[in-house]
Protein backbone atom coordinates (compact mmCIF):
# COMPACT_ATOMS: atom_id res chain seq x y z
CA UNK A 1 -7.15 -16.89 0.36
CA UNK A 2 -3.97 -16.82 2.47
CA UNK A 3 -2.12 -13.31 1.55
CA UNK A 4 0.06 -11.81 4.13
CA UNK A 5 -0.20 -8.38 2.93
CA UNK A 6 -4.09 -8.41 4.04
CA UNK A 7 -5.26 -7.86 7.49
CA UNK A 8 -8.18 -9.60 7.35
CA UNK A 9 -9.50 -12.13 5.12
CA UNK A 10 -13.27 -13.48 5.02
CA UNK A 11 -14.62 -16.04 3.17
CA UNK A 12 -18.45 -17.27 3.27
CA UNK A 13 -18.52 -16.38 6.55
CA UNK A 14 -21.91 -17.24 8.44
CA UNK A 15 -22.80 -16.46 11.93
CA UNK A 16 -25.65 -15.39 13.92
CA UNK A 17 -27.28 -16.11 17.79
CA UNK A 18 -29.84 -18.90 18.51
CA UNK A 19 -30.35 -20.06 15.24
CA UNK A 20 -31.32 -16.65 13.29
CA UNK A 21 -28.59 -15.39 11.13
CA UNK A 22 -26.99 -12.48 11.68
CA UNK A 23 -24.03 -12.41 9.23
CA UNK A 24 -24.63 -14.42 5.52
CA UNK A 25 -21.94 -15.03 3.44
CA UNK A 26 -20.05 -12.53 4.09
CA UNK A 27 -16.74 -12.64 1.63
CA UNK A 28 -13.93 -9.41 1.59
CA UNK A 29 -10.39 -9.15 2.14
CA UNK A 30 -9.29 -5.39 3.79
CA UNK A 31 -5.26 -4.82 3.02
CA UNK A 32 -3.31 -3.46 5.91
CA UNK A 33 -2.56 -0.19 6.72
CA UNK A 34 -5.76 0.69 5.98
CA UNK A 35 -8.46 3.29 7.59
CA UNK A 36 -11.89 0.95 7.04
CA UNK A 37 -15.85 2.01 8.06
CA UNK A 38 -18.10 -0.54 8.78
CA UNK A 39 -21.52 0.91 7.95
CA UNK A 40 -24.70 0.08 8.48
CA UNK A 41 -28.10 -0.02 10.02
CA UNK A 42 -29.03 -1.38 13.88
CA UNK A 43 -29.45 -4.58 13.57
CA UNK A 44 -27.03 -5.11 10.60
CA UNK A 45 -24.57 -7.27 12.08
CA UNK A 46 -21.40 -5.09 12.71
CA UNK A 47 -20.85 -5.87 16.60
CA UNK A 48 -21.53 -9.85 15.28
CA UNK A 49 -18.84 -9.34 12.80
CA UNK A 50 -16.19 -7.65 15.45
CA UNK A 51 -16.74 -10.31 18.01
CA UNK A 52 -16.47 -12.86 15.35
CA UNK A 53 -13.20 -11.50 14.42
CA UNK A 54 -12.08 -11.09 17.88
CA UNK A 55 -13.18 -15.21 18.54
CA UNK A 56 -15.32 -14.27 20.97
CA UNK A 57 -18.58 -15.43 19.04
CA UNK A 58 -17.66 -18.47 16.81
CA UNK A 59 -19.04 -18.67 13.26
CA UNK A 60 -21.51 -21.24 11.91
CA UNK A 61 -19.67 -21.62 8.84
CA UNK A 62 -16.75 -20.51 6.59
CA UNK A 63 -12.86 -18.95 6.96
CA UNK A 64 -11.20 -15.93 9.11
CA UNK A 65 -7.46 -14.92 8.66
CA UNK A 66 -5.79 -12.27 10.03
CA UNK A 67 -2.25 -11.36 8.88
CA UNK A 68 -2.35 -15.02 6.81
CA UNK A 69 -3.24 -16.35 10.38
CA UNK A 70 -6.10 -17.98 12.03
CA UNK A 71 -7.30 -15.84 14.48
CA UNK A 72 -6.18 -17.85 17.37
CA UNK A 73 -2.71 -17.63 16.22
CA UNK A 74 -2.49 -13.78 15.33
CA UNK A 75 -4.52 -13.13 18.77
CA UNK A 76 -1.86 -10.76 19.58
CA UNK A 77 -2.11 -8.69 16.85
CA UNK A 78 -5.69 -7.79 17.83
CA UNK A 79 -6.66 -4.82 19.70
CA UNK A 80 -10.58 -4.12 20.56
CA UNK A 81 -12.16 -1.18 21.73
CA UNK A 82 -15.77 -1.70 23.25
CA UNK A 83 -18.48 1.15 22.69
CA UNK A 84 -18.36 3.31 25.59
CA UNK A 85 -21.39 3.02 27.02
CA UNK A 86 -20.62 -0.93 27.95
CA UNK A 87 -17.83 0.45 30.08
CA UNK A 88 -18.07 0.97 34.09
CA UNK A 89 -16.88 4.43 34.07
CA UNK A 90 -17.72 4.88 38.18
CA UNK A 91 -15.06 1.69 38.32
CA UNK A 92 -12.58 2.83 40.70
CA UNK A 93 -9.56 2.74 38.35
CA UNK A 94 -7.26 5.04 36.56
CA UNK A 95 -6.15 5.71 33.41
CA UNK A 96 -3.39 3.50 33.65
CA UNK A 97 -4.28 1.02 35.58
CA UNK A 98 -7.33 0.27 31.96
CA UNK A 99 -4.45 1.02 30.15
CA UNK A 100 -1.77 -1.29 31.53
CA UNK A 101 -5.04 -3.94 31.04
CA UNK A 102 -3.58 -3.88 27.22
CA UNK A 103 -0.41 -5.75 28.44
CA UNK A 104 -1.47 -8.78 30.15
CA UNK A 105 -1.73 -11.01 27.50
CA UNK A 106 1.93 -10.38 27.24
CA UNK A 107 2.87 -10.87 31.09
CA UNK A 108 -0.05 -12.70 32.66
CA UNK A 109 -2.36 -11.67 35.24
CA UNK A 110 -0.46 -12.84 37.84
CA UNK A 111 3.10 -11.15 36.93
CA UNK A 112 4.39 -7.31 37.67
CA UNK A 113 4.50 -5.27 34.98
CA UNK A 114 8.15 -4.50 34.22
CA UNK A 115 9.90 -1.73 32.89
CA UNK A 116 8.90 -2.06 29.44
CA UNK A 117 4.87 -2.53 30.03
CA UNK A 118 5.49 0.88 31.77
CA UNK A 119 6.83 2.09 28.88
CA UNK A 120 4.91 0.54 26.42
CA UNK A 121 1.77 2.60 28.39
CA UNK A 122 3.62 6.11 28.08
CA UNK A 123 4.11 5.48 25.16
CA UNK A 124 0.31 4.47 24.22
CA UNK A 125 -1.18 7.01 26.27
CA UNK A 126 1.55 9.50 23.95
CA UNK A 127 0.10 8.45 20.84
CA UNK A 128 -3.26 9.36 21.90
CA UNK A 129 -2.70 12.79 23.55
CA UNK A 130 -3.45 11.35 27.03
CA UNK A 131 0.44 11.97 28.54
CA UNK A 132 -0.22 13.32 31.82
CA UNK A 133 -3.26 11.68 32.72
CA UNK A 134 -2.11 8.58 33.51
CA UNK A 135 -3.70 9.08 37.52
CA UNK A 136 -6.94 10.32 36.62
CA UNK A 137 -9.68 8.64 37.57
CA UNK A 138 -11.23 7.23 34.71
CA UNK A 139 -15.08 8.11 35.74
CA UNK A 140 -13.66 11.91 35.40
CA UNK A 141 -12.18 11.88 31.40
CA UNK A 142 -14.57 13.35 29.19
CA UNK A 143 -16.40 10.96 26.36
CA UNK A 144 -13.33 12.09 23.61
CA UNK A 145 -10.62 11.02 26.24
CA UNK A 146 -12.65 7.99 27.00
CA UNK A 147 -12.40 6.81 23.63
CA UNK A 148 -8.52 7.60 23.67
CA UNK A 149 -7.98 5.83 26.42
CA UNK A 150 -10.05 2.82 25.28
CA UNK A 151 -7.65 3.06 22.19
CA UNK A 152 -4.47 3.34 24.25
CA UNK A 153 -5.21 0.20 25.97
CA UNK A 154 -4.90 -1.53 22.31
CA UNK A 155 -2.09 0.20 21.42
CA UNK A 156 -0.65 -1.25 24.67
CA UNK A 157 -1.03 -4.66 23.86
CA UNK A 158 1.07 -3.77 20.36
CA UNK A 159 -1.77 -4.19 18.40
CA UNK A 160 -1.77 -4.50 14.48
CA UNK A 161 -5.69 -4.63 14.04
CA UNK A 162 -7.73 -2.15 15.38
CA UNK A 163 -11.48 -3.10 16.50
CA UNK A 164 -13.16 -0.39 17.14
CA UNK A 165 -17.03 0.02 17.93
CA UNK A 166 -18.82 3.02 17.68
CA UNK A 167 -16.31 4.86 19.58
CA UNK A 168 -17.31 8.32 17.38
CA UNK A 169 -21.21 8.36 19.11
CA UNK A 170 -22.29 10.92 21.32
CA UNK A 171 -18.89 13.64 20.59
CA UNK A 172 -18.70 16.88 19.66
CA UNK A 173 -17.33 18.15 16.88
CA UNK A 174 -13.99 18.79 18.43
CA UNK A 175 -13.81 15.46 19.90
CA UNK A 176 -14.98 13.76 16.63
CA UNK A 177 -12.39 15.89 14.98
CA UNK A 178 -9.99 15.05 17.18
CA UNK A 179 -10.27 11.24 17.12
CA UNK A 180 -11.01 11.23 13.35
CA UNK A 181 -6.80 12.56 13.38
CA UNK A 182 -5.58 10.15 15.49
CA UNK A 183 -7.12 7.29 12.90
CA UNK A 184 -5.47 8.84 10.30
CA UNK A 185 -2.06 9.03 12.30
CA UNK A 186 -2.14 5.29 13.64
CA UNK A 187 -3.14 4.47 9.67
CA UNK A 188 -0.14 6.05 8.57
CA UNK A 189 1.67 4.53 10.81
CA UNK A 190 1.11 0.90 9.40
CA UNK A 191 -1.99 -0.23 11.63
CA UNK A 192 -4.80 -1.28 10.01
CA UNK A 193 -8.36 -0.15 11.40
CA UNK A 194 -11.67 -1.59 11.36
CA UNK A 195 -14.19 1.03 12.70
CA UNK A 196 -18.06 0.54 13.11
CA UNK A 197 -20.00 3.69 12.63
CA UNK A 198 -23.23 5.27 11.51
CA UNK A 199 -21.37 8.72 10.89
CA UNK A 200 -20.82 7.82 7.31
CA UNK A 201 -20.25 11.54 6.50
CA UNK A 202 -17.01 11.25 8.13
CA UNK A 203 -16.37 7.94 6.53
CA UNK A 204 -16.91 9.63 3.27
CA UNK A 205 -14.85 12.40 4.01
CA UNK A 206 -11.79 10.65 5.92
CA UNK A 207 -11.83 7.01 5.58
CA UNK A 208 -10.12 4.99 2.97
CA UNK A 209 -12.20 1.79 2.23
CA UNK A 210 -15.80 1.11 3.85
CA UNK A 211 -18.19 -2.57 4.21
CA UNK A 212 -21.54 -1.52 3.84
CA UNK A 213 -22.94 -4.26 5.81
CA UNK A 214 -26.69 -5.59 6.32
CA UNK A 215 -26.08 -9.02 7.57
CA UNK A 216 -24.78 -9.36 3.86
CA UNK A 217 -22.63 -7.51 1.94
CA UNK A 218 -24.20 -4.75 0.45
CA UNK A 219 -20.85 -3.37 -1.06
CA UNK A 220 -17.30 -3.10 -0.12
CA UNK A 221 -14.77 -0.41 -1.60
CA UNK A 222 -13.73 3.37 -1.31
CA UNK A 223 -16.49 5.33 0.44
CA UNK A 224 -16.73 7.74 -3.17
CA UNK A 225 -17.87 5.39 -5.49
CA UNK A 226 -20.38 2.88 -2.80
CA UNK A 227 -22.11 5.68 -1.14
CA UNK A 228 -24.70 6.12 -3.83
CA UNK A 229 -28.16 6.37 -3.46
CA UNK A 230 -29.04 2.77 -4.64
CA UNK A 231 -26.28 0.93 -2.29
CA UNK A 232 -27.28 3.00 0.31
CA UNK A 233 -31.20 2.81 0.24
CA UNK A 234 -30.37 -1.40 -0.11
CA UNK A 235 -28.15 -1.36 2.69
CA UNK A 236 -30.56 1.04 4.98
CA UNK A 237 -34.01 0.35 3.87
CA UNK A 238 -34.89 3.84 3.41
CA UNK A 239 -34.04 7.36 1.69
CA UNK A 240 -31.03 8.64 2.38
CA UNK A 241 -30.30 12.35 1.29
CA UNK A 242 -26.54 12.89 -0.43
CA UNK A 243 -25.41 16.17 -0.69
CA UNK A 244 -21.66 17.20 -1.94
CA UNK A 245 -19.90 19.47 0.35
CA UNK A 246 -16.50 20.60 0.00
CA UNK A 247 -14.67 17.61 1.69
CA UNK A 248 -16.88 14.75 -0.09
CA UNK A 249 -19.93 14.09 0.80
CA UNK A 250 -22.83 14.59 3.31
CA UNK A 251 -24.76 11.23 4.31
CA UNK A 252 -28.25 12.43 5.97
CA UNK A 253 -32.01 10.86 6.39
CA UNK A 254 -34.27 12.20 3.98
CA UNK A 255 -37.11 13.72 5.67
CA UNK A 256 -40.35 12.34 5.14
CA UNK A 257 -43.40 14.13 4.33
């Protein structure tokens, strides 16, 4: 299973919460520098599967590597970014106190951060348009800076692997826009990014690979030839509508009656 030139590599992974299941079997290797959607319904197991990979929850059964690394090894090359609404935002902190956050696994919680954590946040909070901001109270960003900033924070830490959940909810289409070109940027850039989401238009129209996930693996490959009506009314229980558009496809709920 061990191949360095994938960022993560499952194998008959199992997992779930007081005896009930909520990942089976799950097998799928995504190669870095890659821009990957995890899709699928509530309930479907993609926060399990990102707190499995982060070893936060541990799995009943089977193999994780990151990087050719068990997970406890490549630690460092993980970056996670919560969904939003899980945050504190009236937390009396700035932007760069969260994002300076990203580089204590490096210098401890006890130690100053030195010159180069202060770089390595300008430099974070650069990549993600938030230059400038670095003061502001983070109760006062807007949702699309709030997702930046949770992103900056991983960045920080020099991550490789990018876990990010549901940070495209509740945006406008600016934001969403926004965000959707700074995925494409750190992709290009060699990261590798794992991103759970139910906007699978945008996954059709920008992402490279996507897991269609319902506690199994309903499919795995490039968005184009998995997001058919068959794969997707397995992995969602219910009609979905697909109509082309002009940059792929349109992913909608059929309406009923």
């Amino acid at each position: 299973m061990t191949n360095s030139t994938n960022a993560v590599s499952v194998h008959d992974l199992w997992a779930g919460y007081d005896g009930d299941p909520a990942l089976e079997a799950l097998t799928f290797d995504l190669p870095a520098g890659t821009l990957v959607g995890l899709a699928g319904p509530n309930g479907s197991g993609k926060t399990t599967l990102l707190k499995t990979l982060l070893g936060l929850l541990q799995p009943w059964r089977g193999q994780i590597e990151l990087f050719g690394q068990p997970i406890k090894s490549a630690r460092r090359k993980l970056g996670y970014a919560p969904q939003s609404e899980l945050v504190d935002w009236d937390f009396p902190a700035t932007v760069g106190d969260v994002v300076m956050m990203g580089r204590y696994g490096r210098i401890g919680l006890l130690r100053r951060p030195a010159a180069a954590d202060r770089d390595a946040v300008r430099d974070a909070l650069a990549q993600v348009a938030l230059n400038g901001l670095a003061d502001r109270q983070i109760g006062e960003l807007s949702g699309g800076q709030q997702r930046r900033m949770l992103i900056a924070r991983a960045l920080a830490q020099e991550a490789e692997l990018l876990l990010l959940d549901e940070p495209l909810v509740g945006l406008d289409a600016t934001s969403q826009h926004d965000l959707l070109t700074l995925f494409e940027t750190l992709r290009d850039k060699g990261k590798t990014l794992l991103v759970a989401t139910h906007d699978l238009s945008c996954v059709a129209a920008c992402f490279d690979l996507t897991l269609l996930l319902n506690r199994k693996l309903v499919a795995f490959g490039v968005p184009g030839e998995i997001f058919t009506p068959e794969l997707l009314n397995e992995a969602y229980d219910e009609h979905l509508l697909l109509l082309p558009t002009e940059g792929g496809v349109y992913v909608g709920h059929h309406g009923h009656g």
